[in-house]
C-alpha atoms as a PDB file:
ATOM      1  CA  UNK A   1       5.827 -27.768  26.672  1.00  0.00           C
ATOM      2  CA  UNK A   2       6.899 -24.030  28.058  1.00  0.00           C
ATOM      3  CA  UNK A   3       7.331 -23.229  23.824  1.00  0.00           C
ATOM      4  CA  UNK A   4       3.699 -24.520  23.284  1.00  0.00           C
ATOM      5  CA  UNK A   5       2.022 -22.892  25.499  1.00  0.00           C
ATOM      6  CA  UNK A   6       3.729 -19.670  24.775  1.00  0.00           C
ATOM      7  CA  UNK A   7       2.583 -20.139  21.417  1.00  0.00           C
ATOM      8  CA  UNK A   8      -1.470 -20.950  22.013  1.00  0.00           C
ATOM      9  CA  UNK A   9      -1.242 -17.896  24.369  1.00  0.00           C
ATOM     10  CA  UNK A  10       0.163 -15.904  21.718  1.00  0.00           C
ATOM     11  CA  UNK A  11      -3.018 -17.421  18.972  1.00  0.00           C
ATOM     12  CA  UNK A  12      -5.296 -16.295  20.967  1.00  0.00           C
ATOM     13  CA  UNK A  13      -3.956 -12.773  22.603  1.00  0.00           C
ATOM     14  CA  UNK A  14      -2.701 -11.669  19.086  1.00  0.00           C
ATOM     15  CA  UNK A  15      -5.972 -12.302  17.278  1.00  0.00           C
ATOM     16  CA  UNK A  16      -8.096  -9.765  19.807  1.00  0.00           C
ATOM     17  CA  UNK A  17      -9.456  -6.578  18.213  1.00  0.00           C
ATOM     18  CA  UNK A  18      -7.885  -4.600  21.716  1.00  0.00           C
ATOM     19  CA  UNK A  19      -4.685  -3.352  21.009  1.00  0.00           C
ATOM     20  CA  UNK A  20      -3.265  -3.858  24.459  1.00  0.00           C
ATOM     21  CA  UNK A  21      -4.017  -7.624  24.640  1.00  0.00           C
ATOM     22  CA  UNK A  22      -2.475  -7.844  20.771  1.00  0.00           C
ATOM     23  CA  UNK A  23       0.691  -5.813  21.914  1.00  0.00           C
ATOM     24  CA  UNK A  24       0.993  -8.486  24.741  1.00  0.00           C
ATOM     25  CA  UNK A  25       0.952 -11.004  22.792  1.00  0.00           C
ATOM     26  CA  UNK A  26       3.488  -9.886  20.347  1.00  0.00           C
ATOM     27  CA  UNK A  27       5.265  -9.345  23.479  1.00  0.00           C
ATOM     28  CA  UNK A  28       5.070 -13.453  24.350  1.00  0.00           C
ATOM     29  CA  UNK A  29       6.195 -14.307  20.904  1.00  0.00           C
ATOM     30  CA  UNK A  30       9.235 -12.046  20.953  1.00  0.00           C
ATOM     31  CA  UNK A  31      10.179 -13.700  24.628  1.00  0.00           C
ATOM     32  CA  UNK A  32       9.270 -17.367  23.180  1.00  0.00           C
ATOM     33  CA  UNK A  33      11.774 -17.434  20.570  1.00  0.00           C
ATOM     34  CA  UNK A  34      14.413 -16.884  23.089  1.00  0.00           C
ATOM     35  CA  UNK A  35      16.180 -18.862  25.515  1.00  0.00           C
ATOM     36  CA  UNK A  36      15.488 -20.376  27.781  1.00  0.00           C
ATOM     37  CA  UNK A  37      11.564 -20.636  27.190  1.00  0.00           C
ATOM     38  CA  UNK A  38      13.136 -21.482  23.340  1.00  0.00           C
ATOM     39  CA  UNK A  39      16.405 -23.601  23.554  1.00  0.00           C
ATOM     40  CA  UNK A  40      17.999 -26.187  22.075  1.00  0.00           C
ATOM     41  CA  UNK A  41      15.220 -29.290  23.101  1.00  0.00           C
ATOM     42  CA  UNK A  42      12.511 -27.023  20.915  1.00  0.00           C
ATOM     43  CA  UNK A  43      12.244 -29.061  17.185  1.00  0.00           C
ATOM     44  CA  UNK A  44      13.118 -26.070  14.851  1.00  0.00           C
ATOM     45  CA  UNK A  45      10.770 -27.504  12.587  1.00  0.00           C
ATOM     46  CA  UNK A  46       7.677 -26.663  15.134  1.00  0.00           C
ATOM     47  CA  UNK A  47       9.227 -23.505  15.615  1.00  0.00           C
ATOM     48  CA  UNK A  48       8.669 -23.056  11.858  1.00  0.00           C
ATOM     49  CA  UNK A  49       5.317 -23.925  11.554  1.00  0.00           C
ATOM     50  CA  UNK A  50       4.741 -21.843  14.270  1.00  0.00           C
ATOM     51  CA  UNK A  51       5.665 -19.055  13.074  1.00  0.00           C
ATOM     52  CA  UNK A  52       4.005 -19.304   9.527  1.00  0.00           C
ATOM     53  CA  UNK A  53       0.645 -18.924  11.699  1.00  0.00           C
ATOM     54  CA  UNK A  54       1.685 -15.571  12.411  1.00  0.00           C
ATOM     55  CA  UNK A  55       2.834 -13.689   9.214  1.00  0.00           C
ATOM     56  CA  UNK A  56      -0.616 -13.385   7.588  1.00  0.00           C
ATOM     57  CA  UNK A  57      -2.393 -12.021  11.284  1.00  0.00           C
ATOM     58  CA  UNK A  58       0.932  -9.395  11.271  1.00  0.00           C
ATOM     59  CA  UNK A  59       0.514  -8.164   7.711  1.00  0.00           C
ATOM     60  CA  UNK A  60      -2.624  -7.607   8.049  1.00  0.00           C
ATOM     61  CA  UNK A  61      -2.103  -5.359  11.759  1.00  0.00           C
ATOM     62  CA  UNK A  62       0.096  -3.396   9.699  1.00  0.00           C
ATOM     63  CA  UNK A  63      -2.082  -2.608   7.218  1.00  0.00           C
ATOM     64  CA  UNK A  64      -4.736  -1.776   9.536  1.00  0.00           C
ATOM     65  CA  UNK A  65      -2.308   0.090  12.096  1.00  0.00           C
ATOM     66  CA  UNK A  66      -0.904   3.520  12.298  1.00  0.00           C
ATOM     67  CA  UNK A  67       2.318   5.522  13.529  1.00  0.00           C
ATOM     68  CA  UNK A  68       3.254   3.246  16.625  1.00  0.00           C
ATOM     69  CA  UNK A  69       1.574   0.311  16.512  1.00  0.00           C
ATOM     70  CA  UNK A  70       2.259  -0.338  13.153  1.00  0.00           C
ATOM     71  CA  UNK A  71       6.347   0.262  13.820  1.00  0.00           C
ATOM     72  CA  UNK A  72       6.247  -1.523  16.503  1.00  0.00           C
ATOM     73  CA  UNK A  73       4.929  -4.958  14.700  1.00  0.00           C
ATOM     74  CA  UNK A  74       7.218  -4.264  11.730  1.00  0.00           C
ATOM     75  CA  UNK A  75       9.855  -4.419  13.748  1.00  0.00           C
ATOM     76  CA  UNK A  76       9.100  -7.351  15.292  1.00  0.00           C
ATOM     77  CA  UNK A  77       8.258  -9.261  12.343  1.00  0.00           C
ATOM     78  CA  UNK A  78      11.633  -8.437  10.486  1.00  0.00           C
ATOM     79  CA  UNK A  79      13.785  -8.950  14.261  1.00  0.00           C
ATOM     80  CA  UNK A  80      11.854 -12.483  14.463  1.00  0.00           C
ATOM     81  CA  UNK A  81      13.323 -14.148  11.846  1.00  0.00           C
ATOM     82  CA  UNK A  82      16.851 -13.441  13.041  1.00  0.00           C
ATOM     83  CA  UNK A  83      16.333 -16.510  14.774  1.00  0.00           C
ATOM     84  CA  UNK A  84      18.319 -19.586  13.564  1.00  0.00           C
ATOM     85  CA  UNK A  85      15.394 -21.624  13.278  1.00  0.00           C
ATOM     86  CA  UNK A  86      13.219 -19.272  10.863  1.00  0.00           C
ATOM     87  CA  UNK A  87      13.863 -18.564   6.902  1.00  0.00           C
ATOM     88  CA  UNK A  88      13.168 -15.238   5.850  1.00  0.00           C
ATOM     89  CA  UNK A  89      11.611 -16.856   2.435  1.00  0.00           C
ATOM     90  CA  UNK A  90       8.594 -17.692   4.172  1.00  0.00           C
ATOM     91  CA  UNK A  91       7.953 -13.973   5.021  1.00  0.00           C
ATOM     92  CA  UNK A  92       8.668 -12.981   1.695  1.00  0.00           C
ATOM     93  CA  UNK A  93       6.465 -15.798   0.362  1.00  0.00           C
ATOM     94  CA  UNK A  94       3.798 -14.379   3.048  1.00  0.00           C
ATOM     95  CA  UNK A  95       4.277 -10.759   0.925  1.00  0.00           C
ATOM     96  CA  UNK A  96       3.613 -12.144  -2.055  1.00  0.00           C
ATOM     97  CA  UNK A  97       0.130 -13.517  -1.316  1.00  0.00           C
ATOM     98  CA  UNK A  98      -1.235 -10.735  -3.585  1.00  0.00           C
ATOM     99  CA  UNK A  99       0.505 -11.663  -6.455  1.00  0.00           C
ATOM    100  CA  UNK A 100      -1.003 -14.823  -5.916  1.00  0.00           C
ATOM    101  CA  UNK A 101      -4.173 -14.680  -5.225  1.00  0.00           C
ATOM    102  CA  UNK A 102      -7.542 -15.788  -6.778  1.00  0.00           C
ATOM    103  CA  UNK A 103      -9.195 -12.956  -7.589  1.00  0.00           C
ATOM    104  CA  UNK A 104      -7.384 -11.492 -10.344  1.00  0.00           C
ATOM    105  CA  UNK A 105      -6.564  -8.305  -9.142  1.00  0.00           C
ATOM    106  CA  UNK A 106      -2.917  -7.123 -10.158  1.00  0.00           C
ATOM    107  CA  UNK A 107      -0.222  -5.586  -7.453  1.00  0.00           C
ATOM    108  CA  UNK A 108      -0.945  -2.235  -8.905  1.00  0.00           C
ATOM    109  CA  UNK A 109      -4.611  -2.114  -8.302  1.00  0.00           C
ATOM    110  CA  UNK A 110      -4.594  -3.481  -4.603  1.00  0.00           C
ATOM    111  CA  UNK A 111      -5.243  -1.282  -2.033  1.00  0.00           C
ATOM    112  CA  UNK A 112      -2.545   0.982  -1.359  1.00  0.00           C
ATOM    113  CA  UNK A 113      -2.082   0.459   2.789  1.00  0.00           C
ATOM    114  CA  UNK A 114      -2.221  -3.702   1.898  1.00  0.00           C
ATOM    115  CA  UNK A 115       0.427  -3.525  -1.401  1.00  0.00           C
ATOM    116  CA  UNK A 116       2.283  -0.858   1.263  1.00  0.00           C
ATOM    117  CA  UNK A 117       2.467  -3.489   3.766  1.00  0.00           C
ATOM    118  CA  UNK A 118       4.518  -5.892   1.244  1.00  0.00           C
ATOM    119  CA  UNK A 119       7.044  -3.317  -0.080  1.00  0.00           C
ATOM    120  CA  UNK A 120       8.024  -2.509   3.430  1.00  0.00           C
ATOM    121  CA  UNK A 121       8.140  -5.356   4.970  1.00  0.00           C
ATOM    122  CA  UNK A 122      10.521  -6.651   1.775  1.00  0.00           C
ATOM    123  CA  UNK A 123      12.260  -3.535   2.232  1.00  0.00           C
ATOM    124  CA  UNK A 124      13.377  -4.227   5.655  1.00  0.00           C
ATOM    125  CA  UNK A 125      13.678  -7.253   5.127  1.00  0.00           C
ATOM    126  CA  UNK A 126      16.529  -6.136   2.253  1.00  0.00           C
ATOM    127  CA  UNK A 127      18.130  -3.404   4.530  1.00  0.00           C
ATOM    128  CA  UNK A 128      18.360  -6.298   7.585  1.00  0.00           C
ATOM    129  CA  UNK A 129      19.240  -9.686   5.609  1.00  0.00           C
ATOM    130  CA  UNK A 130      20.033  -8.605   1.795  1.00  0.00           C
ATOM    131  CA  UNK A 131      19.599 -11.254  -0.328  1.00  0.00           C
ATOM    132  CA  UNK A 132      20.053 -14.960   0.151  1.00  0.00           C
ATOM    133  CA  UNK A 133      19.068 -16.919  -3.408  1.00  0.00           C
ATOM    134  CA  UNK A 134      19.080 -20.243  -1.625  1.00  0.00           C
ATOM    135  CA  UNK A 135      16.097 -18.790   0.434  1.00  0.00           C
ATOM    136  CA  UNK A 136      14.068 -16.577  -2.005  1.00  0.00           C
ATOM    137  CA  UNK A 137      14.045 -15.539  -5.736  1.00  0.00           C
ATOM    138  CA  UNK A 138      14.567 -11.884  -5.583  1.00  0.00           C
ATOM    139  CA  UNK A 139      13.625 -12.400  -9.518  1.00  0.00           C
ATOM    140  CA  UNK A 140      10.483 -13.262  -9.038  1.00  0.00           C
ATOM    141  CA  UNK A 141       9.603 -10.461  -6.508  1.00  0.00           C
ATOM    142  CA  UNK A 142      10.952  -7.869  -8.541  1.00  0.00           C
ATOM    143  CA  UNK A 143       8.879  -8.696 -12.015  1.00  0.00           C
ATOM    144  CA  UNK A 144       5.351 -10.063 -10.111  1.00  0.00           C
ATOM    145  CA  UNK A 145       5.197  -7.303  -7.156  1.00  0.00           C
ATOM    146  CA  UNK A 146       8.097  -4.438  -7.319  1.00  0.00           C
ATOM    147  CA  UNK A 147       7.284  -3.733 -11.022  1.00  0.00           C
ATOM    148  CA  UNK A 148       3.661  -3.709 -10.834  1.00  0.00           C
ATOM    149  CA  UNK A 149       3.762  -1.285  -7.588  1.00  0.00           C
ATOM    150  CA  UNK A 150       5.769   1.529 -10.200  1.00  0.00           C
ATOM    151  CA  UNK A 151       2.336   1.920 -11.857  1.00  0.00           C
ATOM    152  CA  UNK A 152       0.294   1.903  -8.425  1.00  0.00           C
ATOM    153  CA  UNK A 153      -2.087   5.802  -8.481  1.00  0.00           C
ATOM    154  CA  UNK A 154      -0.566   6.004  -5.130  1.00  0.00           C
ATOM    155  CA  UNK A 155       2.941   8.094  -4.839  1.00  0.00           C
ATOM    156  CA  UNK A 156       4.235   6.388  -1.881  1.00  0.00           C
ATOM    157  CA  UNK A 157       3.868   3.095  -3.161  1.00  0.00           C
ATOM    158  CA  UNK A 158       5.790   3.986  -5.916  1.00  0.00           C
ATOM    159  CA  UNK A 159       8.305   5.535  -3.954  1.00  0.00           C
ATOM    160  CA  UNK A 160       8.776   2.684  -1.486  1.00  0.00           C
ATOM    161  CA  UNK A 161       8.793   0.655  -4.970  1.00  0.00           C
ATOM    162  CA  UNK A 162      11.680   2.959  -6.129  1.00  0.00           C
ATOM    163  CA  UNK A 163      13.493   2.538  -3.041  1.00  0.00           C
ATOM    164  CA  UNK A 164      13.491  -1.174  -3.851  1.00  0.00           C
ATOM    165  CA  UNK A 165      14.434  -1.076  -7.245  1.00  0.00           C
ATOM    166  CA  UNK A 166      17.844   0.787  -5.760  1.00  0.00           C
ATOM    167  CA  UNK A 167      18.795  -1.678  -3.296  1.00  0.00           C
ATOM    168  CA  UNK A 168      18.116  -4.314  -5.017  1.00  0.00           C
ATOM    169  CA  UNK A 169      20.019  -2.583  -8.274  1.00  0.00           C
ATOM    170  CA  UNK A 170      23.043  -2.635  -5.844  1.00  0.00           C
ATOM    171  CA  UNK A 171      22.525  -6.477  -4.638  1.00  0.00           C
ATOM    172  CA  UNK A 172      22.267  -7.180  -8.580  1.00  0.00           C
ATOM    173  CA  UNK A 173      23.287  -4.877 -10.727  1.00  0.00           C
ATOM    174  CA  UNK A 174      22.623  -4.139 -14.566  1.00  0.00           C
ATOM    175  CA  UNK A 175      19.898  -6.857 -14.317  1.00  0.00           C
ATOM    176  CA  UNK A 176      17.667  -4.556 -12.795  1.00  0.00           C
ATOM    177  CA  UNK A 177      18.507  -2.177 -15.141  1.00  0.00           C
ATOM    178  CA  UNK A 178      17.500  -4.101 -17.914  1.00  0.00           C
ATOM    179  CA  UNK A 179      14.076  -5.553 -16.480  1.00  0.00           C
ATOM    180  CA  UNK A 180      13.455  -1.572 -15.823  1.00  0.00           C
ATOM    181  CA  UNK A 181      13.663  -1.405 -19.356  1.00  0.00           C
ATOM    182  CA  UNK A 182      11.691  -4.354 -20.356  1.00  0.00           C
ATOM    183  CA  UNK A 183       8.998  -2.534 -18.715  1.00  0.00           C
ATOM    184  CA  UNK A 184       9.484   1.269 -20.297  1.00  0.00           C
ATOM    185  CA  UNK A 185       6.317   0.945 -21.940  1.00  0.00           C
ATOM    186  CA  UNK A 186       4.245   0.786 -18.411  1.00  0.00           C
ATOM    187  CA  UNK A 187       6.239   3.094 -16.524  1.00  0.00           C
ATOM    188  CA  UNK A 188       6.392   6.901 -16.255  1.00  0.00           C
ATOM    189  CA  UNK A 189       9.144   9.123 -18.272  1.00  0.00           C
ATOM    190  CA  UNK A 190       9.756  10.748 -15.202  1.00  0.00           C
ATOM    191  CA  UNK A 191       9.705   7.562 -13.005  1.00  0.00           C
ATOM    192  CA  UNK A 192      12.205   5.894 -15.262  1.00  0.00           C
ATOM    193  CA  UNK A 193      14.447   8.681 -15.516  1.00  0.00           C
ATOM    194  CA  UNK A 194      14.717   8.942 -11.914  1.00  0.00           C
ATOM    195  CA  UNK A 195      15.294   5.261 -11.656  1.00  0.00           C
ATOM    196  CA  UNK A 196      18.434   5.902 -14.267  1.00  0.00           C
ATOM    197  CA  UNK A 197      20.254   8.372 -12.053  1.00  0.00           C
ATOM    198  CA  UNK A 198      19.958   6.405  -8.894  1.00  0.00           C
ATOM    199  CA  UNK A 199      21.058   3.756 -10.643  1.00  0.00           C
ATOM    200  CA  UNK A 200      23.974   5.906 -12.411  1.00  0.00           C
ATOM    201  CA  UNK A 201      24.755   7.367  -8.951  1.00  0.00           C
ATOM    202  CA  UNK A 202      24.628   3.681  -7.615  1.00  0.00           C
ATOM    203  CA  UNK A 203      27.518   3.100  -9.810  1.00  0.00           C
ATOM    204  CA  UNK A 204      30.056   6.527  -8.993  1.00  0.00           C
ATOM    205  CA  UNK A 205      29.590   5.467  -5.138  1.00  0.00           C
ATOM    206  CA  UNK A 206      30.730   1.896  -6.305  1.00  0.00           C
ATOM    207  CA  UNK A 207      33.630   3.119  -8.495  1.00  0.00           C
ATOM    208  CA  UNK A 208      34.570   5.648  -5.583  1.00  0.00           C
ATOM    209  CA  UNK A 209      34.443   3.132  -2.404  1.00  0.00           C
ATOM    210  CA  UNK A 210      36.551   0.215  -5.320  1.00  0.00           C
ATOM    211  CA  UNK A 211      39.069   3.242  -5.771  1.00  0.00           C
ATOM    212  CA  UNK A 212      39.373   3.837  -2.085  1.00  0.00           C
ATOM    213  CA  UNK A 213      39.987   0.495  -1.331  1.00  0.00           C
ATOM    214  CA  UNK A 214      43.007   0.425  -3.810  1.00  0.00           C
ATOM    215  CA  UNK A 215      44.220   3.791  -2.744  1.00  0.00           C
END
């Protein structure tokens, strides 16, 4: 009972439009998922559905948000799902709404600050949990969202894009390389050539740390 009334508060304190009552509620949600207001008589599958609530009110606060505010959500978003209970596929999944949704508008042509919103969130989401198959298909982000944000007007979507394509090129390997090239057509000389080195680089710093190890 504690758990579900930590979780109405947090409905109705992170919907308000004054930032103080939203940053108390994401306060109540970060001290709900842990013990002992969360232990081990809470079903996790409530916690789940809890939670799902959640991820499209946070992406949006993001995209609205600047400097602290914004951090400070992003954070606690990507540190939520650290909990047992959670699967970090269903934030992904939450990213991916624009790829999905009804109004035709490609990845590349959404506004930058909402398509921004995605790529960091999946980028954190790399740098904290890498990649787990079972619970998302990094394939399937990289053609519909990462590859369409290479083309975006905006530089640092492209660049949080390119940041992607690296870490993911090091989860994955020549794969990358050759969706990359798949898609030469669409994307910049100079993008793709800057792609290549990292990529290139990616592969000395392997070599080096494999030779290390043996040495």
């Amino acid at each position: 009972p504690l758990f579900q009334t930590c979780i109405e508060i947090c409905k109705l304190t992170c919907d308000d439009k004054v930032i103080q009552i939203y940053l108390e509620g994401l306060e109540i949600l970060k001290t709900c998922l842990a013990p002992p207001v969360c232990g081990n008589d809470v079903d996790p599958t409530y916690i789940q559905k809890s939670i799902k609530y959640f991820l499209p009110i946070y992406l949006k606060k993001i995209s609205e948000f600047n400097d602290k505010q914004r951090d400070l959500t992003l954070k606690t978003l990507i540190d939520i799902f650290s909990h047992p209970a959670l699967n970090v596929g269903e934030l992904i999944n939450a990213c991916m709404d624009i790829v999905e949704n009804k109004d035709g508008v490609t990845p590349d042509k959404q506004p930058w600050n909402i398509l921004l919103t995605r790529l960091e969130v999946i980028l954190r989401v790399l740098d904290e949990y890498g990649i787990d198959e079972k619970l998302w298909d990094w394939y399937n982000v990289f053609v519909e969202l990462i590859i369409p944000s290479l083309f975006h007007q905006k530089v640092e979507i492209r660049l949080v894009a390119e940041e992607i394509c690296v870490i993911l090129y090091k989860f994955v390997g020549s794969d990358i390389r050759s969706i990359i090239n798949d898609n030469a057509n669409n994307i910049k000389p100079s993008l793709q050539k800057i792609l290549k080195n990292r990529f290139d680089q990616v592969d000395i710093d392997l070599q080096k740390a494999s030779g290390n190890e043996r040495i």
